[in-house]
Protein backbone atom coordinates (compact mmCIF):
# COMPACT_ATOMS: atom_id res chain seq x y z
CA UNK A 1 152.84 49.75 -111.66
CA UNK A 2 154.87 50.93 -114.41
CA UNK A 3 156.17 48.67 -117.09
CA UNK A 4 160.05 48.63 -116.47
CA UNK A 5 159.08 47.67 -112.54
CA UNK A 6 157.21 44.70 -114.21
CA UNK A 7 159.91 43.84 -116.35
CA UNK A 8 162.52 44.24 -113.50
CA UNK A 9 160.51 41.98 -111.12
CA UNK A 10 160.08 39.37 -114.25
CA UNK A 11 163.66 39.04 -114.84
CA UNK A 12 164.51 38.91 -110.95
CA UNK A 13 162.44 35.82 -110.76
CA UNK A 14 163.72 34.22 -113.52
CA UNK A 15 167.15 34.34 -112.98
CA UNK A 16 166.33 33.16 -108.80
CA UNK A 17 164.18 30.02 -109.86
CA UNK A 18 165.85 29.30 -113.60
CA UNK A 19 169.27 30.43 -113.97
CA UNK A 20 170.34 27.86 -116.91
CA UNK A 21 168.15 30.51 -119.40
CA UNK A 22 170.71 32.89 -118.73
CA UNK A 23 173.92 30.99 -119.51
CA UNK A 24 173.84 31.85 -122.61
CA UNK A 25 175.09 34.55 -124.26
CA UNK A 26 174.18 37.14 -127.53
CA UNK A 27 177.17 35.08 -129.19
CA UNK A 28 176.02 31.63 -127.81
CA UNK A 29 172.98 29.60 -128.50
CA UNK A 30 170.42 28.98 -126.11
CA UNK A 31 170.54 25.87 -124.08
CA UNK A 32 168.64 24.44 -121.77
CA UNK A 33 170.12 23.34 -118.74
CA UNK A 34 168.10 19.49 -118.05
CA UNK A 35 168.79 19.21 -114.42
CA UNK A 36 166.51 21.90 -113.94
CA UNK A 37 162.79 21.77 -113.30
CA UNK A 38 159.97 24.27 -113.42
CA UNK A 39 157.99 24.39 -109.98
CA UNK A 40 154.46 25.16 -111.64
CA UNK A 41 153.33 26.12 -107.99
CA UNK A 42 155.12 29.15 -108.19
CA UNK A 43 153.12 32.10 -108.25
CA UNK A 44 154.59 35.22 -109.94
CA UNK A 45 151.90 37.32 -108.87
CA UNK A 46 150.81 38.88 -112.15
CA UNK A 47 147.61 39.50 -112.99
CA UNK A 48 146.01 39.53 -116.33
CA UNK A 49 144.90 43.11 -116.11
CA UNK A 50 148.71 44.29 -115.84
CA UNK A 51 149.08 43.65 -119.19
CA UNK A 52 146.03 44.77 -120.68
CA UNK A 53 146.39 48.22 -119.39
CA UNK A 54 149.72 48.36 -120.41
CA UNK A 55 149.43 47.04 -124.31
CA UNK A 56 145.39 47.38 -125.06
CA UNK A 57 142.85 45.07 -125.41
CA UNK A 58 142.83 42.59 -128.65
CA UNK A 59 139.53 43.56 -129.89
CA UNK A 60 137.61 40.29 -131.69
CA UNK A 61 136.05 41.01 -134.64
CA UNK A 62 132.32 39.92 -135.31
CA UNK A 63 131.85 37.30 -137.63
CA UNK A 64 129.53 39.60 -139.96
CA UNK A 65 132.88 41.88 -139.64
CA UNK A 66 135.28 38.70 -140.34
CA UNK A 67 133.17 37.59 -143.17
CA UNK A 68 133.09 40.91 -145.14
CA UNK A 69 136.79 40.76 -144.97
CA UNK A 70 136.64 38.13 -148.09
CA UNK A 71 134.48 40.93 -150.34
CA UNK A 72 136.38 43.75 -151.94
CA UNK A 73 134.15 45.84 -153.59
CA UNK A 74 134.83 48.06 -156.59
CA UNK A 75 132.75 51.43 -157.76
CA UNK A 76 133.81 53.09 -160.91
CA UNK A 77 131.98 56.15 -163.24
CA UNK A 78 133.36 55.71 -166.86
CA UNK A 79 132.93 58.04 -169.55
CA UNK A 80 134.28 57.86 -173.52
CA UNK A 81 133.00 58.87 -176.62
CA UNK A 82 134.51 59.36 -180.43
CA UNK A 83 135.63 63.19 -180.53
CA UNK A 84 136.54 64.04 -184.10
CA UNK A 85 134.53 65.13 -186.45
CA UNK A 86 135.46 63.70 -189.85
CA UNK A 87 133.87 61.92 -192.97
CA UNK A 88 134.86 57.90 -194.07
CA UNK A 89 135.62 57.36 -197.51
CA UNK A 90 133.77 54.26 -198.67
CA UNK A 91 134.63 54.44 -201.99
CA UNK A 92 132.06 53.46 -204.70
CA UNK A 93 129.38 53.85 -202.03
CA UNK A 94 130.39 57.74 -201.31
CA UNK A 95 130.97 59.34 -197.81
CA UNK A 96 130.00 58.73 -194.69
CA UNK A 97 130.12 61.30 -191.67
CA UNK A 98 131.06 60.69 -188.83
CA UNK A 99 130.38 63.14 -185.73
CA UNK A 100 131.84 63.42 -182.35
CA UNK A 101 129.29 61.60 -180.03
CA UNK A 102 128.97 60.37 -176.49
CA UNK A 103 129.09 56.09 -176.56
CA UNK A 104 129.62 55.07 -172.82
CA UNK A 105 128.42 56.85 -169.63
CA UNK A 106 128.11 54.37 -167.27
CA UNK A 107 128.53 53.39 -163.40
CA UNK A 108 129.69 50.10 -162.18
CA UNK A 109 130.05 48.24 -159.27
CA UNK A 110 132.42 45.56 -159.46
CA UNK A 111 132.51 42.43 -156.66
CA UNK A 112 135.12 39.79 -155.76
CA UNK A 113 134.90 37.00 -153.12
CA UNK A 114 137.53 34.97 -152.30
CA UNK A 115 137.92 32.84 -148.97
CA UNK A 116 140.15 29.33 -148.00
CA UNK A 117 137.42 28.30 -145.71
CA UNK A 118 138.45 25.36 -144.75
CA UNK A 119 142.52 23.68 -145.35
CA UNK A 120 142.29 22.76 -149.02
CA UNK A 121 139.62 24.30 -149.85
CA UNK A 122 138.93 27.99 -151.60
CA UNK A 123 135.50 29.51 -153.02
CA UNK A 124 136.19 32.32 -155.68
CA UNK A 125 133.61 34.75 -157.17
CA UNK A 126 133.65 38.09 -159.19
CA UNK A 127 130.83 39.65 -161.30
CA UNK A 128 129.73 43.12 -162.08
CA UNK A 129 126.21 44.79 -162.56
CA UNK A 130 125.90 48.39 -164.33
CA UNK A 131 123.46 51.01 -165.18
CA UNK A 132 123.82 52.65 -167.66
CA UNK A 133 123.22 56.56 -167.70
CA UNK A 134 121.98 59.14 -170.59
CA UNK A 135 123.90 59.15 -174.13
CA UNK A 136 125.18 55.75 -173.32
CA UNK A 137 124.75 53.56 -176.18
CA UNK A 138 122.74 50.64 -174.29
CA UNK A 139 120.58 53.67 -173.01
CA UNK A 140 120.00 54.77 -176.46
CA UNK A 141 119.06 51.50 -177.69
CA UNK A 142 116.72 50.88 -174.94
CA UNK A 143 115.13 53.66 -176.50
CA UNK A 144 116.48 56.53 -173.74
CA UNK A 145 114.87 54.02 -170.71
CA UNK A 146 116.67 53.10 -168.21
CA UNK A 147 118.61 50.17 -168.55
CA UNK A 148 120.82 47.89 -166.14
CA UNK A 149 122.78 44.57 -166.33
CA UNK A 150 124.99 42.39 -165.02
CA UNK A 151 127.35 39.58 -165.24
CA UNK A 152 128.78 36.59 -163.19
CA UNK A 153 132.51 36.91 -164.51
CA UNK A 154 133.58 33.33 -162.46
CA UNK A 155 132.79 31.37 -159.69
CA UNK A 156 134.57 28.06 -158.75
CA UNK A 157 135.66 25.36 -155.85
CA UNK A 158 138.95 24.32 -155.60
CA UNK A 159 140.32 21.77 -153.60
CA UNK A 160 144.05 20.83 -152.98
CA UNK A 161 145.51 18.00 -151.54
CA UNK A 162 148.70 16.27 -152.24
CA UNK A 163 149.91 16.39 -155.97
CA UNK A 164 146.34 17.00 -156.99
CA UNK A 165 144.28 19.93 -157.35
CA UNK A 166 140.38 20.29 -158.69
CA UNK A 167 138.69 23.51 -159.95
CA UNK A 168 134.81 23.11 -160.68
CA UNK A 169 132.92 26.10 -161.70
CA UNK A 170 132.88 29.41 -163.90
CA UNK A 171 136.69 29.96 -164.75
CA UNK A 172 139.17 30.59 -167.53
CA UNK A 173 141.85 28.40 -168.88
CA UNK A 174 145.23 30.06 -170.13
CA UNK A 175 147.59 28.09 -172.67
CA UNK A 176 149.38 30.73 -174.76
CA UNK A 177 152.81 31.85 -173.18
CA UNK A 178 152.65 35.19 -175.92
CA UNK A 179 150.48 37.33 -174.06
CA UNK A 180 147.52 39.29 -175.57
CA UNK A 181 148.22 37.72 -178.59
CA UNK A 182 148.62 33.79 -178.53
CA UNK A 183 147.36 31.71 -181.56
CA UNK A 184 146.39 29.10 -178.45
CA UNK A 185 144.15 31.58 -176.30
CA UNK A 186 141.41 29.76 -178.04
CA UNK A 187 139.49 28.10 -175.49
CA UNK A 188 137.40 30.49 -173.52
CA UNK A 189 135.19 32.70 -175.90
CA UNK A 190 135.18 36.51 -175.89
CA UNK A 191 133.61 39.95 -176.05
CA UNK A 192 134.43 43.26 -177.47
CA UNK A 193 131.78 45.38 -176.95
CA UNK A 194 133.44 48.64 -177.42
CA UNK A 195 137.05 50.17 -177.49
CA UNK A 196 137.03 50.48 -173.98
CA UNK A 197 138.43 46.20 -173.52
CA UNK A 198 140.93 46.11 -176.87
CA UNK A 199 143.12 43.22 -175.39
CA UNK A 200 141.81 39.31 -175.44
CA UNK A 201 142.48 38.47 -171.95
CA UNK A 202 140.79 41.46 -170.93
CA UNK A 203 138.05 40.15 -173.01
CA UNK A 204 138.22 36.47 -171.89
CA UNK A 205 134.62 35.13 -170.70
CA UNK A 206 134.66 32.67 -167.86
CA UNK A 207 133.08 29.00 -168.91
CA UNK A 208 131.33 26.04 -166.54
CA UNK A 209 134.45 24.03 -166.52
CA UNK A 210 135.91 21.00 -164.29
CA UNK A 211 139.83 21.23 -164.51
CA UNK A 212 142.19 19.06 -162.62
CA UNK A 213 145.73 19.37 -162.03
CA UNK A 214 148.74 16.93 -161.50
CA UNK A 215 152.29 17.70 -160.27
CA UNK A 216 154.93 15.53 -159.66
CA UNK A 217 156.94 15.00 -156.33
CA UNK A 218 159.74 17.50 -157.70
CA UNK A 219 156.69 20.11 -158.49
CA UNK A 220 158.82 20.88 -162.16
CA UNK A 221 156.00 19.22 -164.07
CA UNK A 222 152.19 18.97 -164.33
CA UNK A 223 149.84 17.64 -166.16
CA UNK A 224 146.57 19.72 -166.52
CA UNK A 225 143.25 18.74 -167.58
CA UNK A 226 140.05 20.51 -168.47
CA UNK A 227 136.23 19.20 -169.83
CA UNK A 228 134.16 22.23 -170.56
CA UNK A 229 130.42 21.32 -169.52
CA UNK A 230 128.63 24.00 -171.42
CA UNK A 231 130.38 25.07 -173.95
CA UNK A 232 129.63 28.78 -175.13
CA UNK A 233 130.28 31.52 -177.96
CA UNK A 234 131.44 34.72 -178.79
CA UNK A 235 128.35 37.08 -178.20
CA UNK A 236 126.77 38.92 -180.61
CA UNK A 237 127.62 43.23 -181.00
CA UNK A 238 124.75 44.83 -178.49
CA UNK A 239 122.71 47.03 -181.00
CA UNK A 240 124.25 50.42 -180.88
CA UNK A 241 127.70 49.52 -179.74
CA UNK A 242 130.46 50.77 -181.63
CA UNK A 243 131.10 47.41 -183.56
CA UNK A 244 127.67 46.82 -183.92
CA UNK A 245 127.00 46.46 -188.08
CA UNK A 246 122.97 45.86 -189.07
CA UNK A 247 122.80 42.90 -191.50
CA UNK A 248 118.84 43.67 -191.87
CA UNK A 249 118.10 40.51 -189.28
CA UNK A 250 118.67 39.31 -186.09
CA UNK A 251 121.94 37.71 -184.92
CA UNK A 252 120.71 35.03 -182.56
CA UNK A 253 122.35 32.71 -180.12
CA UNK A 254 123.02 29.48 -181.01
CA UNK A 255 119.78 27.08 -180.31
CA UNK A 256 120.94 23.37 -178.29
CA UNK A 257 117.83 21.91 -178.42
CA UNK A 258 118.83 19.63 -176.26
CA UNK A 259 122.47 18.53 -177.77
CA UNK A 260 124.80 17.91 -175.13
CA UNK A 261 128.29 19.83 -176.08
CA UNK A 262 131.16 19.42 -174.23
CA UNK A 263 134.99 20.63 -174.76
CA UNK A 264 138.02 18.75 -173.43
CA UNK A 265 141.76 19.34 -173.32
CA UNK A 266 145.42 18.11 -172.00
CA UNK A 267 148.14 19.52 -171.46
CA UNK A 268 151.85 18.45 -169.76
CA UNK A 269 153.93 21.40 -169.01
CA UNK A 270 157.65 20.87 -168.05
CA UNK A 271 159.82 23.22 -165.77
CA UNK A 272 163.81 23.45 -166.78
CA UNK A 273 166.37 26.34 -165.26
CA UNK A 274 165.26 29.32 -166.82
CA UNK A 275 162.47 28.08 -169.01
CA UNK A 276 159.51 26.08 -169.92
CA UNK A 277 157.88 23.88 -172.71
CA UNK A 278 154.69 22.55 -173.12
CA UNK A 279 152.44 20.38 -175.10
CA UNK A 280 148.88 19.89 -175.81
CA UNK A 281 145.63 19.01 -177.28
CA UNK A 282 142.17 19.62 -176.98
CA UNK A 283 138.59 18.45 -178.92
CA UNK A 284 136.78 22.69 -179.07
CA UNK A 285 134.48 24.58 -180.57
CA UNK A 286 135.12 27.63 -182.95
CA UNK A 287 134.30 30.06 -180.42
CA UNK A 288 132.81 32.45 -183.79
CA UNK A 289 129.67 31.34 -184.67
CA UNK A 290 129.01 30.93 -188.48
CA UNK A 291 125.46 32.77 -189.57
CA UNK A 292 123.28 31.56 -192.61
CA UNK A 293 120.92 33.40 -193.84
CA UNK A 294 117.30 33.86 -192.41
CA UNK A 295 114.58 31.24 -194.04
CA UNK A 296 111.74 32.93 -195.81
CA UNK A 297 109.40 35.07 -193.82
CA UNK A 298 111.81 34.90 -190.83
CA UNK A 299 113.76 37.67 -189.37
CA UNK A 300 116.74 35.37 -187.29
CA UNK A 301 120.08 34.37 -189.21
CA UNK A 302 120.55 30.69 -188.43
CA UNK A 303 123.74 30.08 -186.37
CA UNK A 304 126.25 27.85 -187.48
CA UNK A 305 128.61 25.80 -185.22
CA UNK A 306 131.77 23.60 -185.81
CA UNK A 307 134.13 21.43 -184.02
CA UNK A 308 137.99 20.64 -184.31
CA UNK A 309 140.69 19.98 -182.92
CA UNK A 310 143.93 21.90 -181.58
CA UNK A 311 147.31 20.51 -180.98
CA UNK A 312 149.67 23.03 -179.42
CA UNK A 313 153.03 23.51 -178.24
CA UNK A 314 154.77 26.23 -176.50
CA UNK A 315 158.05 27.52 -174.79
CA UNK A 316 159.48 30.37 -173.11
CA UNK A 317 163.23 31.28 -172.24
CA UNK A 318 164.35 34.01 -169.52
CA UNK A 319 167.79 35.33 -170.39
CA UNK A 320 168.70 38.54 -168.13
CA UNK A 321 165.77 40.86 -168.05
CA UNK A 322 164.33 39.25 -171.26
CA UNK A 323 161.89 36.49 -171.50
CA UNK A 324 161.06 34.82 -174.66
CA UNK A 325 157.47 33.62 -175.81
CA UNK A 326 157.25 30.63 -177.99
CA UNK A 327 153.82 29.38 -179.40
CA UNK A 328 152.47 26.91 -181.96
CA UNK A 329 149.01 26.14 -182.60
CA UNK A 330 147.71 23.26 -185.44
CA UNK A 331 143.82 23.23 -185.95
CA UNK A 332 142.22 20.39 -187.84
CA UNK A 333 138.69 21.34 -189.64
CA UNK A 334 137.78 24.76 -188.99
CA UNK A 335 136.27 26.65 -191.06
CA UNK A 336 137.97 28.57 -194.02
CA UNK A 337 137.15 32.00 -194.34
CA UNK A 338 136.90 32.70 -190.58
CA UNK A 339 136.10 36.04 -189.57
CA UNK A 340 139.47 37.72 -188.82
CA UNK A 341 138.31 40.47 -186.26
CA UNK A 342 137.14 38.67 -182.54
CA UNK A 343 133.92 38.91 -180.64
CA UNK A 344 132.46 40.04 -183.72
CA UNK A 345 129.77 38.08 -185.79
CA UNK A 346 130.48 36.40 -189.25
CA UNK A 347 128.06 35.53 -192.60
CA UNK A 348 128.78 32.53 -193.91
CA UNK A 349 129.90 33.04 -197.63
CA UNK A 350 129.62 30.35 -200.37
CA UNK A 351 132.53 28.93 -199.80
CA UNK A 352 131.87 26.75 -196.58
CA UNK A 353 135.07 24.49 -196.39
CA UNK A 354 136.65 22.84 -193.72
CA UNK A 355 140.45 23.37 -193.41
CA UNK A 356 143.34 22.91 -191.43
CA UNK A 357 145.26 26.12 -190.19
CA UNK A 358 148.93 26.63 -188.90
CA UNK A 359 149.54 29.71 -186.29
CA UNK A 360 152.62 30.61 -184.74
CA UNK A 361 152.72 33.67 -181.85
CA UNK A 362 156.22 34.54 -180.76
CA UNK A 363 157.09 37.85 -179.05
CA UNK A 364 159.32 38.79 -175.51
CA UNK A 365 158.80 40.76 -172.53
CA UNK A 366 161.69 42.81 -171.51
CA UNK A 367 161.77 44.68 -168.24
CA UNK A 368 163.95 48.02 -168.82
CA UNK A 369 164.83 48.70 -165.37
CA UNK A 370 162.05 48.35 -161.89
CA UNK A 371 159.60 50.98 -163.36
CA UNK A 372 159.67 50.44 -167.04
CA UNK A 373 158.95 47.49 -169.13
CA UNK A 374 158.08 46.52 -172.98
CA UNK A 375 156.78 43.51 -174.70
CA UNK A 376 155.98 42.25 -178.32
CA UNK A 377 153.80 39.74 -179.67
CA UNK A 378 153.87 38.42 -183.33
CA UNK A 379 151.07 36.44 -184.79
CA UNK A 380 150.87 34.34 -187.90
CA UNK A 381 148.35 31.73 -189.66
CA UNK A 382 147.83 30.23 -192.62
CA UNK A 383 145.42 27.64 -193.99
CA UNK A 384 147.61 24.38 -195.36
CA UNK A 385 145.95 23.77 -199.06
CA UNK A 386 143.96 26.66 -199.52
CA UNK A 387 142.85 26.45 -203.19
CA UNK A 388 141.57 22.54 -202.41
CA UNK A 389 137.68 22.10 -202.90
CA UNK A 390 137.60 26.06 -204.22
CA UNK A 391 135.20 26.30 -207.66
CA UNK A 392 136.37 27.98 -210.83
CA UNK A 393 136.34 31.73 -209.62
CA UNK A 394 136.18 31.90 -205.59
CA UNK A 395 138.46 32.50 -203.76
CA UNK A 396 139.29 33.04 -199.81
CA UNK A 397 139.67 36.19 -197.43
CA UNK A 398 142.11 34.05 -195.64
CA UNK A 399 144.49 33.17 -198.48
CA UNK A 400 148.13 33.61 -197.33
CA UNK A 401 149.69 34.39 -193.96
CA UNK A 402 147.28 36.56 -191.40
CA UNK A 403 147.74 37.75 -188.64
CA UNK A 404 148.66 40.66 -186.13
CA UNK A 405 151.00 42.18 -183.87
CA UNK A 406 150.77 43.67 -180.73
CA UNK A 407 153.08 45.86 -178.67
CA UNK A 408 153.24 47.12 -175.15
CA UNK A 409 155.05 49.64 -173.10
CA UNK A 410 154.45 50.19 -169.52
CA UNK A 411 155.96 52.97 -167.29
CA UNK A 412 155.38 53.15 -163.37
CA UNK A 413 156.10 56.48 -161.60
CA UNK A 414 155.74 57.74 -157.55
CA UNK A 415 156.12 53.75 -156.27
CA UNK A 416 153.77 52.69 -158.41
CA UNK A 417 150.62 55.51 -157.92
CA UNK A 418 151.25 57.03 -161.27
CA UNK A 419 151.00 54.20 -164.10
CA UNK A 420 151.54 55.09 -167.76
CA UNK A 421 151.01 53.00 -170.54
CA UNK A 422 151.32 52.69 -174.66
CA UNK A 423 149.81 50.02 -176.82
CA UNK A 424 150.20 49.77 -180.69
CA UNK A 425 148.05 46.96 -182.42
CA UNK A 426 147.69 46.06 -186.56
CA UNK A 427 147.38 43.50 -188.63
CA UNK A 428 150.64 41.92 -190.71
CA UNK A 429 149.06 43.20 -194.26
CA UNK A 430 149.69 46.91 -192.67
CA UNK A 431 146.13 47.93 -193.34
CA UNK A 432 144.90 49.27 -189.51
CA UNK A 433 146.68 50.51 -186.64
CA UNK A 434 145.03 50.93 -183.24
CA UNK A 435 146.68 53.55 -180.71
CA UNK A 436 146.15 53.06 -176.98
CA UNK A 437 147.57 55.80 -174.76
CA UNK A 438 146.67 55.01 -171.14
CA UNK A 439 146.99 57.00 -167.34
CA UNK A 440 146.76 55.66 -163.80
CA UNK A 441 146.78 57.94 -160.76
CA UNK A 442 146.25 56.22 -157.60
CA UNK A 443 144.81 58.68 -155.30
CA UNK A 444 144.64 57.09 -152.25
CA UNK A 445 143.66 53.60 -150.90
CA UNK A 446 140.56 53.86 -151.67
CA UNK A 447 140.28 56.10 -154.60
CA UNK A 448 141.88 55.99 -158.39
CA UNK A 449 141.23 57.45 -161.07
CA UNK A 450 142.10 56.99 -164.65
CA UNK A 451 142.14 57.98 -168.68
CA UNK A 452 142.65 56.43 -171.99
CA UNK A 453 143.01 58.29 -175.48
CA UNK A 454 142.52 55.71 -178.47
CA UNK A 455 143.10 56.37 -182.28
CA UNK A 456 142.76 54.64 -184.96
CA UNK A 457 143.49 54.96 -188.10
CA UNK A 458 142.49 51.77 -191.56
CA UNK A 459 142.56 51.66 -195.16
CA UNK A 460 139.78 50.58 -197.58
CA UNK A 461 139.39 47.04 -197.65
CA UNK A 462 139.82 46.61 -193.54
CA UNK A 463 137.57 45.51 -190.94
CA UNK A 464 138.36 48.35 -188.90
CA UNK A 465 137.64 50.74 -192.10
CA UNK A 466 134.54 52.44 -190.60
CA UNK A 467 136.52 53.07 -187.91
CA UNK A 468 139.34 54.82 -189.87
CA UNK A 469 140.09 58.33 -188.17
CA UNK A 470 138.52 58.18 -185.12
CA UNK A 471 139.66 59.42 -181.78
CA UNK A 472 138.17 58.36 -178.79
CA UNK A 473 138.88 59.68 -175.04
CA UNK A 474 137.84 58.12 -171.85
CA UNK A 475 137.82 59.02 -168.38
CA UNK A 476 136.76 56.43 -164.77
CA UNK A 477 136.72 57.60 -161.05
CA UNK A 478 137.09 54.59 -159.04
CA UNK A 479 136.41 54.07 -155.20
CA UNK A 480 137.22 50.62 -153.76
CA UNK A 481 136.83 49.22 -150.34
């Protein structure tokens, strides 16, 4: 029986045994007439079968099927390596050549989890594990073996109900509004390995944290609160790695021996037309350990750690296509003489004070037009009474206003397949500029591919001196599923 004979016959019946469902009209809403009754004894004479030949089927899926929904998996093949051949002038100490050379070869399989398996509830989980191939520098170190590893990036709980929601797990906690470069993006600690990750929330390692949040019945404010349970520190450079320096001894991590740390933080964010404010304060740790030297006939540094605390404020304004980044960080005993660059290691020096520090990050975000967007970030510290405690003769790294700035364009082309993208990031005393020239090309729905061309260029007297002149170019082939 063909479908329109179906339909025919349907609408027949209707109109014979309920004729107030056709009062109304396309201009008219639909009312139900209530002197008329539905006879459930009347058979319309379909059968079930009618309408599975005619629209298919619903196919269940198995619950191995359903529950490999929640994965998506990630593969990716990177390649980069310094390509220019060119010498470093170190000044007093000579020369130093520096050849083009292979750094990362490397495959990668990436894995997220996400499912709300029950109302209120979600369980979150990415990590990655990698093995690394020939020429890559963690297969050189491992003296040309092979060599794997991997990494649980976070892993949490939540639960909603109401005004309240809890997070308990592996997770990262966000404060600054300036992004990439936020004098308040302080709390989780971070890696740089290599100049493949050169942004900090790219960087950002997940802690064990409990973090609950608050919001009111008009959902414009919140109050958000985290205690970090095991509080952790920037890694040490892997041997070989680009940023990797040799001090002559090990770097090690920092020994609890059974101390109980814990980190804990506030903060109240308000919600206006077109902007928001913030304010906030947490008890941390500096997420850069300090290193002493080794002991006598001992071959680990000793690792140095120290508290403070961080009061905060911050802001942001939309206006048109711009949006304005405001943020303000005040640090109470930290330690002077900080090492400027992050995720790398820092010798303590003589001076071992404990300061307070001012920062301020501002920047915007402007969106050009619907493919094309730029943003800036500014920022600025300074240690309030530098020259107090100093001896006759010393004097600090950190004296005056440091800092860095950070811009970024973005460019997306063919509905979003092609992505292009610029970065430019120094430091305010002008003395190192890193270049990051990026592609996109989404193949397909499955597979992407993309490339990355990074220069860099420092004068004498920067952290990034060593560094000064090279060009690096980097290639991944990514399949996802």
């Amino acid at each position: 029986m063909s479908f329109l004979r179906i339909a025919g016959m349907a609408l027949a019946l209707v109109s014979l045994h309920c004729p107030a469902l056709l009062r109304a009209s396309q201009d008219e809403p639909l009312i139900l007439d209530p002197d008329i009754s539905f006879d459930p004894s009347i058979d319309f004479g379909f059968d079930d079968e009618i309408f599975t030949s005619t629209f298919g089927e619903e196919s269940e899926e198995s619950p191995i099927s359903n529950w490999l929904r929640d994965f998506t998996i990630r593969i990716s093949q990177s390649t980069s390596g310094q390509f220019n051949n060119h010498a470093i002038d170190l000044g007093p100490f000579g020369s130093f050549p520096k050849e083009a050379d292979l750094e990362t070869n490397r495959l990668q399989f990436n894995v997220r989890y996400q499912n709300s398996f029950a109302p209120g509830w979600v369980l979150q989980g990415s990590m990655w594990y990698r093995i690394y191939w020939n020429k890559d520098y963690e297969f050189v170190s491992n003296e040309e073996a092979s060599e794997t590893e991997g990494q649980l990036n976070d892993l949490f709980v939540q639960r909603s109900s109401g005004k309240h929601s809890f997070k308990l797990g592996r997770q990262t906690v966000v404060w600054g509004e300036t992004v990439g470069n936020s004098v308040l993006d302080i709390i989780n600690n971070s890696e740089f390995r290599d100049f493949t990750i050169i942004d900090i929330e790219d960087a950002r390692l997940s802690q064990a944290m409990l973090v609950w949040d608050y919001f009111d019945s008009n959902n414009d404010s919140s109050l958000s609160t985290f205690i970090n349970l095991y509080p952790e520190f920037n890694p040490a450079p892997i041997r070989g790695s680009p940023l990797f320096f040799d001090p002559g001894f090990n770097l090690p991590d920092y020994d609890r021996d059974g101390k109980i740390l814990i980190e804990a933080g506030t903060q109240w964010k308000k919600s206006f037309e077109g902007s928001d404010v913030a304010v906030m304060a947490a008890y941390l740790y500096e997420n850069q350990l300090r290193y002493d030297p080794p002991l006598p006939d001992s071959a680990d540094a000793r690792p140095d750690i120290n508290d403070f605390f961080l009061f905060g404020f911050s802001a942001n304004r939309a206006i048109g296509k711009v949006l304005l980044n405001f943020d303000v960080a005040f640090s109470h005993n930290i330690l002077a003489d900080s090492f400027a660059f992050p995720g790398t290691s820092s010798l303590s020096s003589p001076i071992n004070l404990r300061k307070d520090q001012l920062g301020t990050s501002f920047g915007f975000e402007y969106a050009i037009d619907n493919e094309q967007n730029v943003s800036l970030g500014i920022q600025a510290q300074t240690l309030l009474d530098p020259e107090d405690g100093l001896l006759a003769g010393q004097t600090l790294t950190n004296d005056g206003v440091f800092g860095s700035w950070l811009v970024r364009y973005g460019y997306a082309l063919r509905n979003g397949d092609i992505n292009l993208s610029a970065t430019l990031q120094g430091d305010l005393s002008a003395e190192s500029l890193l270049v990051f020239l990026g592609l996109d090309y989404t193949i397909n729905d499955n597979w992407s591919f993309s490339s990355q061309v990074i220069s860099i260029t420092a004068k004498t007297g920067s952290f990034l001196t060593f560094f000064d002149e090279d060009l690096r170019l980097g290639t991944t082939l990514t399949y996802t599923f």
